[in-house]
Protein backbone atom coordinates (compact mmCIF):
# COMPACT_ATOMS: atom_id res chain seq x y z
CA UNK A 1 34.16 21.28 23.85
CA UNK A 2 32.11 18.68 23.42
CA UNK A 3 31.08 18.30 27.37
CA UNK A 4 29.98 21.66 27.28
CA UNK A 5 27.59 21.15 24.10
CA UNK A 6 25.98 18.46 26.73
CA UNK A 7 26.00 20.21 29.68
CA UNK A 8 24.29 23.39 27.86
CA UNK A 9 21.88 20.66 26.38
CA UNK A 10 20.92 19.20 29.72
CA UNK A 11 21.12 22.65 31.63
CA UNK A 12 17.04 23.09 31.39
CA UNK A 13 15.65 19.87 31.40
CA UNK A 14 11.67 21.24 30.96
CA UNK A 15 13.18 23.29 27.42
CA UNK A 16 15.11 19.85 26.23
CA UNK A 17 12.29 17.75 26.92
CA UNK A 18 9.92 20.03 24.49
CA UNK A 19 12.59 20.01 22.21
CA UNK A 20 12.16 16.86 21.86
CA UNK A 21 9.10 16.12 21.91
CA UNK A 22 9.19 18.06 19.04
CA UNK A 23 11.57 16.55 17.08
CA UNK A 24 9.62 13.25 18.14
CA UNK A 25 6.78 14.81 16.35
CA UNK A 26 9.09 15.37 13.26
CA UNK A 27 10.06 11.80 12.99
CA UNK A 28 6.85 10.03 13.72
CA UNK A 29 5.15 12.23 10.97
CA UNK A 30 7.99 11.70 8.07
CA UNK A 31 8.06 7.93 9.64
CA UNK A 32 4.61 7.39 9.19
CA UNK A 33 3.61 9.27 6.28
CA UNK A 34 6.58 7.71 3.68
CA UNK A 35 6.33 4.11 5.57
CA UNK A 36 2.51 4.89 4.18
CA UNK A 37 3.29 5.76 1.29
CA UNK A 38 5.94 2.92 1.02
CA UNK A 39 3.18 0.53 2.24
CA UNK A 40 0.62 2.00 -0.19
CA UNK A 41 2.79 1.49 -3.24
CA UNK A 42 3.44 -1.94 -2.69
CA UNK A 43 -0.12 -3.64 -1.39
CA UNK A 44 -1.04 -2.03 -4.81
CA UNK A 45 0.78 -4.90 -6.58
CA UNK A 46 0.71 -7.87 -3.74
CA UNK A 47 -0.82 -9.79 -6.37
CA UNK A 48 1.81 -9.22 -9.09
CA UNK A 49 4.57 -9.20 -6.76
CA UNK A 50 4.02 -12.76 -5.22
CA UNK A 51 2.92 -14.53 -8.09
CA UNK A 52 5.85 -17.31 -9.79
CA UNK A 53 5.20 -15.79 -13.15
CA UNK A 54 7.62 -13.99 -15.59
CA UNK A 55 5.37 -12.58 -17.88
CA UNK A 56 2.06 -11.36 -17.79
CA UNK A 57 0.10 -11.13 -20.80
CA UNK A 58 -2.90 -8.56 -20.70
CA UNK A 59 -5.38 -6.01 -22.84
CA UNK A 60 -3.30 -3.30 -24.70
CA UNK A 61 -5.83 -0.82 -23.35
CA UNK A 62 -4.71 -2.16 -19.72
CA UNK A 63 -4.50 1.12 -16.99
CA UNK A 64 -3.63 -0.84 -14.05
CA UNK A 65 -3.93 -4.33 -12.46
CA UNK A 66 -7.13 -3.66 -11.95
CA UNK A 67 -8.60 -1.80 -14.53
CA UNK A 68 -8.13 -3.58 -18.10
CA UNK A 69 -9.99 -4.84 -20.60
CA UNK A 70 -10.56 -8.49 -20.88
CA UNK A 71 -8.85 -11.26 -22.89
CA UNK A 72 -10.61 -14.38 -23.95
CA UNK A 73 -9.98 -17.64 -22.36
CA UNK A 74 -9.35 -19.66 -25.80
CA UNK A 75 -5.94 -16.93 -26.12
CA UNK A 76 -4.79 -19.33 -23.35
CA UNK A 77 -4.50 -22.22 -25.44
CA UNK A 78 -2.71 -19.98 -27.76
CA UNK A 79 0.01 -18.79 -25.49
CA UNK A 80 0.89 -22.20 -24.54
CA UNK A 81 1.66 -22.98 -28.14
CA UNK A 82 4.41 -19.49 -27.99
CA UNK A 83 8.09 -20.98 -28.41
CA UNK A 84 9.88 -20.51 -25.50
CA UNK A 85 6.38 -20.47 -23.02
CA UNK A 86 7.03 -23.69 -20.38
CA UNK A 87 3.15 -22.70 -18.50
CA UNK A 88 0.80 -20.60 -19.00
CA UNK A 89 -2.65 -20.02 -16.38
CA UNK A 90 -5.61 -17.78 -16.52
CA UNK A 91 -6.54 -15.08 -14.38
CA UNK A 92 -10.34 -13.40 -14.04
CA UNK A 93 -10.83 -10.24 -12.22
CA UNK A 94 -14.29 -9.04 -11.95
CA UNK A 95 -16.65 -7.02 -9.35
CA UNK A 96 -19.62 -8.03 -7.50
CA UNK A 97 -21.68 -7.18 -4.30
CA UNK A 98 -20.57 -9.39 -1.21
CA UNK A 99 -24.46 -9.60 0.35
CA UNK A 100 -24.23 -10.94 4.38
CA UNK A 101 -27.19 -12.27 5.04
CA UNK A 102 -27.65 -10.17 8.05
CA UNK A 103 -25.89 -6.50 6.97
CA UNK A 104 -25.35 -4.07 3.92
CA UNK A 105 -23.85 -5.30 0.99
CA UNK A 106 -20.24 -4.23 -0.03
CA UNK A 107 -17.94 -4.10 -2.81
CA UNK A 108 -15.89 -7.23 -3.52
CA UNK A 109 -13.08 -8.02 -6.34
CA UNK A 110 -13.38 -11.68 -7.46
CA UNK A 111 -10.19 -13.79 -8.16
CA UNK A 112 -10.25 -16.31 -10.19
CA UNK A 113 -7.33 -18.53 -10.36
CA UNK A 114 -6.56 -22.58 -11.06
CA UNK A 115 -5.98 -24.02 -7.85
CA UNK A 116 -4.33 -26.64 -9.66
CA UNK A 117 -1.81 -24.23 -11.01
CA UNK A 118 1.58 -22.83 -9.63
CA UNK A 119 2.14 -19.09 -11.24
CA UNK A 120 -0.53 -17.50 -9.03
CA UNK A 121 0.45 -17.15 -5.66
CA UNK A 122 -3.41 -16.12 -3.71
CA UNK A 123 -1.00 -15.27 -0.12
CA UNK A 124 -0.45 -17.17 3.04
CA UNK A 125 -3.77 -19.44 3.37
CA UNK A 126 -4.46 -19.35 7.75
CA UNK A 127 -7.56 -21.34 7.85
CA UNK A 128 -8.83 -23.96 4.98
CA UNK A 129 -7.24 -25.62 2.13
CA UNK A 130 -6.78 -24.10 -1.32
CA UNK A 131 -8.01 -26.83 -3.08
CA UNK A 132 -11.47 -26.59 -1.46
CA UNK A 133 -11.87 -23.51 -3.76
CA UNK A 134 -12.59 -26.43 -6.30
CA UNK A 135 -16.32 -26.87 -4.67
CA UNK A 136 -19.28 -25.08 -6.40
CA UNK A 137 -19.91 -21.75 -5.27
CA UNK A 138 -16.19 -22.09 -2.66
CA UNK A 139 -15.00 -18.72 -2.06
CA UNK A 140 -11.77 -17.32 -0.07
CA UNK A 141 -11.17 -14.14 1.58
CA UNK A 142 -8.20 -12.26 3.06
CA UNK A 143 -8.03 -11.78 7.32
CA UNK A 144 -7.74 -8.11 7.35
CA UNK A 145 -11.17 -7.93 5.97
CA UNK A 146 -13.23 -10.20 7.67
CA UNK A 147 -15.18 -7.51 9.69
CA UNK A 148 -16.16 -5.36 6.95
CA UNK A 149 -17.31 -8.41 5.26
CA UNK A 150 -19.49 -9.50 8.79
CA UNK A 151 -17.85 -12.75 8.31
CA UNK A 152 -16.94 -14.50 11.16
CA UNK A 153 -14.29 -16.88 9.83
CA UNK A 154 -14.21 -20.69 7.84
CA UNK A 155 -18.22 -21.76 7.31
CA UNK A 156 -19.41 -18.32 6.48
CA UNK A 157 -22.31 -18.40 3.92
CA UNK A 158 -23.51 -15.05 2.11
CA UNK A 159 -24.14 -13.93 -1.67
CA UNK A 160 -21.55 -12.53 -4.30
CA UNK A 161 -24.24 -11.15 -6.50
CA UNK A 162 -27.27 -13.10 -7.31
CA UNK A 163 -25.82 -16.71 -6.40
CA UNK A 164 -24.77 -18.07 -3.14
CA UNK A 165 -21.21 -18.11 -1.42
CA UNK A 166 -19.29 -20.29 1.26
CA UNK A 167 -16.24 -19.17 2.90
CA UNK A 168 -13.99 -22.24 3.09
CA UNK A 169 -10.82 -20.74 3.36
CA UNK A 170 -8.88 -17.78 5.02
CA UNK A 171 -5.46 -16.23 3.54
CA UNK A 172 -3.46 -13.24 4.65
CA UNK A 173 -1.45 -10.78 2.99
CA UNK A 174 -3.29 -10.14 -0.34
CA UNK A 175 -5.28 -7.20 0.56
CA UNK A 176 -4.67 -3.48 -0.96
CA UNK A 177 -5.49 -0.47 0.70
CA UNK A 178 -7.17 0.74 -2.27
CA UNK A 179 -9.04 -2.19 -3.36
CA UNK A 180 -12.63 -4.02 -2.79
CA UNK A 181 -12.37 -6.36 -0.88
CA UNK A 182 -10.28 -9.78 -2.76
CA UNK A 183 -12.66 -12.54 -3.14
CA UNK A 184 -10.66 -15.84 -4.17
CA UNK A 185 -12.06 -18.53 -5.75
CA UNK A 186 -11.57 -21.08 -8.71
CA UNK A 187 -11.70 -20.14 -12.42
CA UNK A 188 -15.17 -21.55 -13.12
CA UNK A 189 -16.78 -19.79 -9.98
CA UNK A 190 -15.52 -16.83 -10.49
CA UNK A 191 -16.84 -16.79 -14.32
CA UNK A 192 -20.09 -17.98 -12.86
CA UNK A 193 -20.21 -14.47 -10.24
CA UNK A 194 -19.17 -12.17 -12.76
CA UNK A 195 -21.56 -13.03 -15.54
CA UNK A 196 -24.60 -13.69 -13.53
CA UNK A 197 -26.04 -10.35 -12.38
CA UNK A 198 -29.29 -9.75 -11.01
CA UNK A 199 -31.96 -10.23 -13.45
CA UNK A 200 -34.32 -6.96 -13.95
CA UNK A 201 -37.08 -5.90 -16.08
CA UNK A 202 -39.09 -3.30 -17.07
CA UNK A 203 -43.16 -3.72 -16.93
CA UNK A 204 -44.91 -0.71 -18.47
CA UNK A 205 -49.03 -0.12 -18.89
CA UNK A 206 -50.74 2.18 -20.67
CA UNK A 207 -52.11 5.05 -18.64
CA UNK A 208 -54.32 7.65 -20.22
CA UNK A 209 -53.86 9.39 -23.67
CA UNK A 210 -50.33 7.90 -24.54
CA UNK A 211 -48.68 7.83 -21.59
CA UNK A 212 -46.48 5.20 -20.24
CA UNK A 213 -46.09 4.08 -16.80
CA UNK A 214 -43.33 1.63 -15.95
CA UNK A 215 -41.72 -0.34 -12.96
CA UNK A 216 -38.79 -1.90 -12.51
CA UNK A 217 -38.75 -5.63 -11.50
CA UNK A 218 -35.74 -7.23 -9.90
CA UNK A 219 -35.52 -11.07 -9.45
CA UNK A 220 -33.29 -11.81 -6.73
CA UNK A 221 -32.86 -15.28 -4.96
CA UNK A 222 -33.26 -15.60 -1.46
CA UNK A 223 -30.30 -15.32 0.79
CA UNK A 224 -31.27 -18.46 2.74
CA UNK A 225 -31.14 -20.73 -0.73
CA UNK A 226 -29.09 -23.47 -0.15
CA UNK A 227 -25.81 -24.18 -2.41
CA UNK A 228 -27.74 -27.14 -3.48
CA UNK A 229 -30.06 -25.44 -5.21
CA UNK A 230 -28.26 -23.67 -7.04
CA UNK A 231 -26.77 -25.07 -10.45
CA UNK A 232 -22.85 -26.22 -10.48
CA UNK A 233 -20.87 -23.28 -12.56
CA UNK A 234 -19.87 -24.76 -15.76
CA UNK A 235 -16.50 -24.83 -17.45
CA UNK A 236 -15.27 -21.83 -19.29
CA UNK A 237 -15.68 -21.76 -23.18
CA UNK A 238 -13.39 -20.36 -25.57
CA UNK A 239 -15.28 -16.87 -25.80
CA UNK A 240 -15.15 -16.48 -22.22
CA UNK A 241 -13.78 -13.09 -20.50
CA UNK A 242 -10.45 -13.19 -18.70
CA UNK A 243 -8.04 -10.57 -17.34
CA UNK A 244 -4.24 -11.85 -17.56
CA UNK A 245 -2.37 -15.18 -18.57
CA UNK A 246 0.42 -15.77 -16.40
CA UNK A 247 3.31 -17.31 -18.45
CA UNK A 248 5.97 -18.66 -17.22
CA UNK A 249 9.46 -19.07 -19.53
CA UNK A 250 11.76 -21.86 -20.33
CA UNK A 251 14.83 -21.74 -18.30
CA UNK A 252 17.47 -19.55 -20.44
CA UNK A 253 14.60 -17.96 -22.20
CA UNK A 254 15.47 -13.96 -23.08
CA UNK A 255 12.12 -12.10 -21.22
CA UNK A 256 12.33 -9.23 -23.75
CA UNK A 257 12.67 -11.72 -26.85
CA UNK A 258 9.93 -13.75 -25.45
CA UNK A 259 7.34 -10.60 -24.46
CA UNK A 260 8.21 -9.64 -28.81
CA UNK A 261 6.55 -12.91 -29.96
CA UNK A 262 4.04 -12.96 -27.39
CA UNK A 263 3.08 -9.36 -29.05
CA UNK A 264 3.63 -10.53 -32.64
CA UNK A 265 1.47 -14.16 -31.93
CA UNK A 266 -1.53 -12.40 -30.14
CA UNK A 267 -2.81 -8.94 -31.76
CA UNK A 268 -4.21 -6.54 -29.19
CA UNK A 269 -2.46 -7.60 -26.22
CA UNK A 270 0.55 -6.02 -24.32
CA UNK A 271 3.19 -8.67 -22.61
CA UNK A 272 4.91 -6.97 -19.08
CA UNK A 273 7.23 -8.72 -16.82
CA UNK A 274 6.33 -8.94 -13.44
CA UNK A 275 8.73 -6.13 -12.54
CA UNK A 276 6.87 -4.26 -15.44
CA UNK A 277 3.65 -4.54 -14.54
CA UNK A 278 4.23 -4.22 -10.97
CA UNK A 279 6.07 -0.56 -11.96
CA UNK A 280 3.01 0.37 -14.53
CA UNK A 281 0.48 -0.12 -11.42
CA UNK A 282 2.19 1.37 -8.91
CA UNK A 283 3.04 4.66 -10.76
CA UNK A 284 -0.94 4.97 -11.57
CA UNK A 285 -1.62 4.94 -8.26
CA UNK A 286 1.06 7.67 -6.90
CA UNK A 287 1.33 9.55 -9.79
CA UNK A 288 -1.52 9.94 -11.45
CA UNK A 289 -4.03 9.98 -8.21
CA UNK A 290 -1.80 12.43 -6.59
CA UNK A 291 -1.49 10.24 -3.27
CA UNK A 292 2.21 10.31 -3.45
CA UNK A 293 1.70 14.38 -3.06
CA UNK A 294 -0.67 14.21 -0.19
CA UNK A 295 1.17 12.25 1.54
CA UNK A 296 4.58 13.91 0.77
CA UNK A 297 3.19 16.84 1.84
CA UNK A 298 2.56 15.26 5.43
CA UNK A 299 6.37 14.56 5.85
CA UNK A 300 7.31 18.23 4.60
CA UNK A 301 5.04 19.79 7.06
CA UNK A 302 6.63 17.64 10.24
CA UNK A 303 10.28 18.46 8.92
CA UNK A 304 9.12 22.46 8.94
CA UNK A 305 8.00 21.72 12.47
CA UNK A 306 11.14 20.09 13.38
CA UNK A 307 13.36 22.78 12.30
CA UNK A 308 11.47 25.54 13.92
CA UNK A 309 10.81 23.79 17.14
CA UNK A 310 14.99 22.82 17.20
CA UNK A 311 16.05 26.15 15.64
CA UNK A 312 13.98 28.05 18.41
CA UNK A 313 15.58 25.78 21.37
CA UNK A 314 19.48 26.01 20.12
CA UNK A 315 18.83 29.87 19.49
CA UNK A 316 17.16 30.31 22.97
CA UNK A 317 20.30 28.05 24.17
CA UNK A 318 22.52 30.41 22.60
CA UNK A 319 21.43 33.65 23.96
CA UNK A 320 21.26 32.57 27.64
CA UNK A 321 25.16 31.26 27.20
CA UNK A 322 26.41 34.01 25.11
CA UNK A 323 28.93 35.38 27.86
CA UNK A 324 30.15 31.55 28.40
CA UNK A 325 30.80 31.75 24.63
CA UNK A 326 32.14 35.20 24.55
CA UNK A 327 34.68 33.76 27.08
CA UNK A 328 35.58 31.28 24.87
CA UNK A 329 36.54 33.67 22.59
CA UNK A 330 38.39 35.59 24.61
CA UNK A 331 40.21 33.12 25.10
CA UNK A 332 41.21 32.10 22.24
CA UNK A 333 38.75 29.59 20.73
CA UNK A 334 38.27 29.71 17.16
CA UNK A 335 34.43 29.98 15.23
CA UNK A 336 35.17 26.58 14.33
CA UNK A 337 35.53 25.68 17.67
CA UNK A 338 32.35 27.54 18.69
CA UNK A 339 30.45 26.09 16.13
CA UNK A 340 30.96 22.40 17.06
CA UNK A 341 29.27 23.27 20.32
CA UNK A 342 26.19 24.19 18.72
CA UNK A 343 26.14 21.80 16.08
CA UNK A 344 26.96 18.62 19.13
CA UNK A 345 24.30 20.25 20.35
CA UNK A 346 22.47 19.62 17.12
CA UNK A 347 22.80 16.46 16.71
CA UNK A 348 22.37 15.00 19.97
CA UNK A 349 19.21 16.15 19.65
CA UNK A 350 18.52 14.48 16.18
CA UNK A 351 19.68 10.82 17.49
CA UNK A 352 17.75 11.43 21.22
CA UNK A 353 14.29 12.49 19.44
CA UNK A 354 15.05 9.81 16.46
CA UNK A 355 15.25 6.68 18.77
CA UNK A 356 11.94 7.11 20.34
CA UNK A 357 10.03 8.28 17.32
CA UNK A 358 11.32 5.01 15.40
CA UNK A 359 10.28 3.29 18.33
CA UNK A 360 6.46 4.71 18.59
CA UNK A 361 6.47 4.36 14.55
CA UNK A 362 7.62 0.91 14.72
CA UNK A 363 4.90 -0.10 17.49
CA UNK A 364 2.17 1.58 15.24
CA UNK A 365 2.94 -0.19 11.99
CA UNK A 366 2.93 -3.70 14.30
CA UNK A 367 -0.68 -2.56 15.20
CA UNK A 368 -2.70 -1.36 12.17
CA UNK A 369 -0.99 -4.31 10.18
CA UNK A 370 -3.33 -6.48 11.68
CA UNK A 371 -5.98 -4.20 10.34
CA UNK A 372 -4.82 -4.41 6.57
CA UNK A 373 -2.83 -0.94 6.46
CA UNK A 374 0.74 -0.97 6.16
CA UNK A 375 3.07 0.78 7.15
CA UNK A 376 6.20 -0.26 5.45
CA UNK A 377 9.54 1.23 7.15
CA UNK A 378 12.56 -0.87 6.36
CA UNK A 379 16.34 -0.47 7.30
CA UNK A 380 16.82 1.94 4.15
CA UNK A 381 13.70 4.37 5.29
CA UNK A 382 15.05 4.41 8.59
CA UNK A 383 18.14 4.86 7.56
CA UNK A 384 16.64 7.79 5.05
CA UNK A 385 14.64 9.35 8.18
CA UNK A 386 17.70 9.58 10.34
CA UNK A 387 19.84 11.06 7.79
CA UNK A 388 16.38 13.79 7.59
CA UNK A 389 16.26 13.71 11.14
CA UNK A 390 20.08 14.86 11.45
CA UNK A 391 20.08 17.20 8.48
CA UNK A 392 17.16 18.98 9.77
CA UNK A 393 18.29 19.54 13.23
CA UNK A 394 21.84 20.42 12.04
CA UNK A 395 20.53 23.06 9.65
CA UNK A 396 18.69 24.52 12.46
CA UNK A 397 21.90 25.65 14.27
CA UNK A 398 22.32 27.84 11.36
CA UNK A 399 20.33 30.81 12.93
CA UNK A 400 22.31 30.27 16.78
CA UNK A 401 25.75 30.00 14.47
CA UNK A 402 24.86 33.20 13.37
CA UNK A 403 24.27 34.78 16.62
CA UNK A 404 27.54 33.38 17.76
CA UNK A 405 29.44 34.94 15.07
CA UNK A 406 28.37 38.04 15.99
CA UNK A 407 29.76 37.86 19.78
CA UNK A 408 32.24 40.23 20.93
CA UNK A 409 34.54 38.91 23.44
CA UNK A 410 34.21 42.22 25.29
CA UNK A 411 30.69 40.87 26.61
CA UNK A 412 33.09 39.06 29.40
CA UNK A 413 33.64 42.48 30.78
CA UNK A 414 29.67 44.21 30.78
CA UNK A 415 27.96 44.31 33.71
């Protein structure tokens, strides 16, 4: 039986090749659009995910990684007092305007982190040294976004905000699909960018019977200032912003005691592990943005056009064999028999269109990971997409099982 589920496969080589090409279809799309979502989920938390610390300590009004409301640096001090806390380092998050000096200005997400420390982890650093992050005004920036940034690598010089910036350092892996673009740099830098602004002002005259006529005034420094010129950033105080301190525990130390008298020490604050926190972003993003619909959607839509295109091939199959089945039956083969011709049939389709798909998926995610996009398939999702793949090919014979059951061996005998 099972040579004739290949030979009526092979028979018409122009129908099997559309076939597929459309199961190829199928598995690219579900591929693609769950190794997206996959890839989307987790860029979302790079940060949290790499970092060497076990607990993060952050706003009780925190949303995401991203959005929170800030600590103050002096709580620092304070966690490093908490029994059972071995290190503790600040983190600032805060948004600017990256300003090339030839090009529009963009979005950026500063970073500020101590170099000196070893609970934030700010990627795989390509080009530069971390520890030149410790010069005034010493900024670092992920590969994938380079371009969009009109940087052209190590010696860069631009503004974030109002005050000058040198790129003296390149890392990769840090960048989210969803995010500005990651600006590292050290603590007191990135305190300095994020409080500084632009300065603006209001001059208003008096212009006939009591009316006012004003004009807005914005100071800006020239883009060709040198860092020079520009006043060293000072050390933080005790009442300055921060987003997270990264703790790290005492060896033995119970997380979920520890995260309790974090809570119970410092008022208004909410202590995650990094599984935690990681989890808490992540779910925003795909649950609460409705991505993880959209893009669920996508995979849906390319198993629907799997099945029809395979159910419409093994059907067609079926009808031009039906007396070679009839004779089957006539002579004695049971529906069981019958069946496991069509479903062969099935799933030698499945693993012939799943091979190449993986293959075309696989060469994609190699390509637009240089680009900052991933596309995350590991040996579980391919494992998950076959399975699909098989399953949705499979329940496609359904419709051709049918029309076999319905043969009547007398068919042998009609003209």
């Amino acid at each position: 039986m099972a040579s004739i589920a290949r030979k009526n496969l092979l028979e018409d080589i122009p129908r099997f090749i559309v076939a597929q090409a459309g199961i190829l279809f199928a598995v690219s799309l579900v591929t693609i659009q769950t190794g997206i979502l996959n890839g989307f989920a987790r860029s979302t938390t790079l940060l949290i995910d790499k970092s060497n610390a076990d607990i993060w300590i952050a706003s009780n009004e925190m949303v995401n990684f991203e959005l929170t409301d800030p600590l103050i640096y002096g709580q620092l001090n304070q966690a490093k007092t908490i029994e059972g806390v071995q290190q503790a380092e600040a983190l600032i998050l805060g948004s600017v305007r990256w300003r090339p000096q030839n090009g529009e200005m963009s979005p950026l997400m500063v970073v500020g982190f101590n170099q000196d420390g070893q609970l934030f982890n700010p990627g795989n650093v390509i080009e530069g040294k971390v520890s030149d992050l410790k010069q005034p005004f010493a900024v670092m920036a992920d590969q994938s976004r380079l371009s969009s940034m009109l940087a052209e690598g190590v010696g860069t010089t631009a503004k974030a905000g109002s005050l000058p910036a040198k790129l003296v350092a390149v890392t990769k892996g840090t960048q989210s699909i969803v995010s500005s673009t990651l600006l590292f740099t050290s603590l007191e830098n990135a305190n300095t960018y994020i409080n500084a602004g632009i300065n603006a002002e209001f001059k208003c005259k008096l212009v006939g019977a009591g009316n006012f006529q004003c004009t807005k005034v914005v100071e800006q420094k020239d883009l060709t200032q040198k860092l020079e010129e520009t006043p060293a950033p000072k050390e933080l105080e005790v009442a300055d912003p921060i987003a997270y301190i990264l703790v790290k525990a005492k060896p033995g130390e119970d997380l979920q005691v520890l995260k309790q008298r974090i809570e119970e020490a410092m008022p208004d604050t909410n202590a995650y592990t990094k599984n935690e926190l990681s989890q808490k972003t992540r779910f925003f993003w795909l649950a609460r943005t409705n991505i993880g619909l959209v893009l669920g959607m996508g995979a849906v839509v390319g198993i629907i056009v799997g099945i029809v295109v395979v159910a419409q091939i093994l059907y067609s199959s079926v009808s031009d064999h039906l007396k070679e089945f009839g004779t089957l039956k006539a002579m004695g083969a049971s529906d069981k028999e019958l069946y496991a011709v069509i479903v062969e049939q099935a799933i030698w389709m499945a693993v012939l269109g799943y091979l190449p798909g993986m293959l075309v998926c696989l060469g994609l995610s190699g390509w637009v990971a240089s680009k900052g996009i991933i596309i995350l398939i590991t040996p579980l999702s391919a494992l998950g997409v076959l399975g699909v793949t098989v399953f949705m090919c499979v329940g496609s014979a359904f419709f051709a099982i049918q029309k076999v059951t319905r043969i009547d061996p007398a068919i042998v005998f009609k003209a």
